[in-house]
Protein backbone atom coordinates (compact mmCIF):
# COMPACT_ATOMS: atom_id res chain seq x y z
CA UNK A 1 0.00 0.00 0.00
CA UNK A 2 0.90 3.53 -0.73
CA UNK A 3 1.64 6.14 1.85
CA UNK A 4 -1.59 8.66 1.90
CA UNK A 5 -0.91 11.78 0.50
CA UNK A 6 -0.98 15.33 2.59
CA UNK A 7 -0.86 18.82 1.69
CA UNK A 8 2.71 18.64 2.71
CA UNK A 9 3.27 16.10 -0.34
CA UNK A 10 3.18 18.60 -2.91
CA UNK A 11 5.37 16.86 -5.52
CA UNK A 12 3.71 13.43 -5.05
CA UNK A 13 0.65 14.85 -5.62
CA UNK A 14 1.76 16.65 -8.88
CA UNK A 15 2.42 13.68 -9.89
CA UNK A 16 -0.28 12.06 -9.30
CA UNK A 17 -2.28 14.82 -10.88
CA UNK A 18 -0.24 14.51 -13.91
CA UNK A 19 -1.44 10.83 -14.14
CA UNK A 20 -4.73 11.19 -13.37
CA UNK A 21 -4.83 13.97 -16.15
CA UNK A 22 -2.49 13.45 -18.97
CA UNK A 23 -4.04 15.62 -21.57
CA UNK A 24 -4.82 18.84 -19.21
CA UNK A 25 -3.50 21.90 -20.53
CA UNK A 26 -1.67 23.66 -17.27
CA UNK A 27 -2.04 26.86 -18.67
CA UNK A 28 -6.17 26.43 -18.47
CA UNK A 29 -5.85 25.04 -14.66
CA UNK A 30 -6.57 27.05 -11.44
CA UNK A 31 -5.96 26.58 -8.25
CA UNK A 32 -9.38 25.75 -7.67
CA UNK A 33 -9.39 23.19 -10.30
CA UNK A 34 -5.95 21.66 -8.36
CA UNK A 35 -7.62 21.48 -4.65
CA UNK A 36 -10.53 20.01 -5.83
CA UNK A 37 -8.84 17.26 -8.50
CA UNK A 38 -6.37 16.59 -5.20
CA UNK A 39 -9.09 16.40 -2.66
CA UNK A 40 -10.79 13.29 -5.20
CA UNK A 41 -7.58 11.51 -5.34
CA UNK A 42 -8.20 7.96 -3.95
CA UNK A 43 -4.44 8.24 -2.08
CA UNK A 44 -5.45 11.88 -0.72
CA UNK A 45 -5.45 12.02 2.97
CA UNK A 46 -5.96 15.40 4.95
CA UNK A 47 -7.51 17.46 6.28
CA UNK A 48 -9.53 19.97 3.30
CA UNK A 49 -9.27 22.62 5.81
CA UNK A 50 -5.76 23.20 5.85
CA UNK A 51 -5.15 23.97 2.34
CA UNK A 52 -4.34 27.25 1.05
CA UNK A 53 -3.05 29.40 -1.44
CA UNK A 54 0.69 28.69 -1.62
CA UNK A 55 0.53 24.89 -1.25
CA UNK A 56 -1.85 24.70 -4.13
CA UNK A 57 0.71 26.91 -5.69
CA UNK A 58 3.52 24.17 -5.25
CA UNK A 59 1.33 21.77 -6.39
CA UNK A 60 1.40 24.00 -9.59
CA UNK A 61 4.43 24.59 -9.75
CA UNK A 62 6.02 21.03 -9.64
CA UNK A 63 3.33 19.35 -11.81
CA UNK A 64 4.27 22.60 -14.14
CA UNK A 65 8.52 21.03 -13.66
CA UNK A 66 7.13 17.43 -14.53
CA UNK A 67 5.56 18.48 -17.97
CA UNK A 68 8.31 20.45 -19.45
């Protein structure tokens, strides 16, 4: 079994994201889109309350790495 993922996991969760959608253009994705696509991952694990603006950001930012 996987370890769950937290908001602290921002690069495993880019990567899952990336997975779970391959064909999304980054440029079209907000960080609305990102909190809720990571709160329906089945490995996700925290608590939705804790999220905010910068770790969404990250979450951005190295899915945004992993594409190039």
């Amino acid at each position: 079994m996987t370890n769950p993922l937290t908001w602290e996991s921002t690069y495993a969760i880019a990567l899952a994201l990336k997975e779970t959608h391959p064909a999304v253009n980054l440029e079209k994705v907000s960080l609305g889109m990102i909190e809720v696509w990571t709160l329906a991952l089945p490995e996700f694990d925290d608590d939705p309350a804790l999220v905010n603006e910068e770790i969404l950001f990250a979450i951005y930012q190295d899915w945004f790495e992993e594409v190039l």
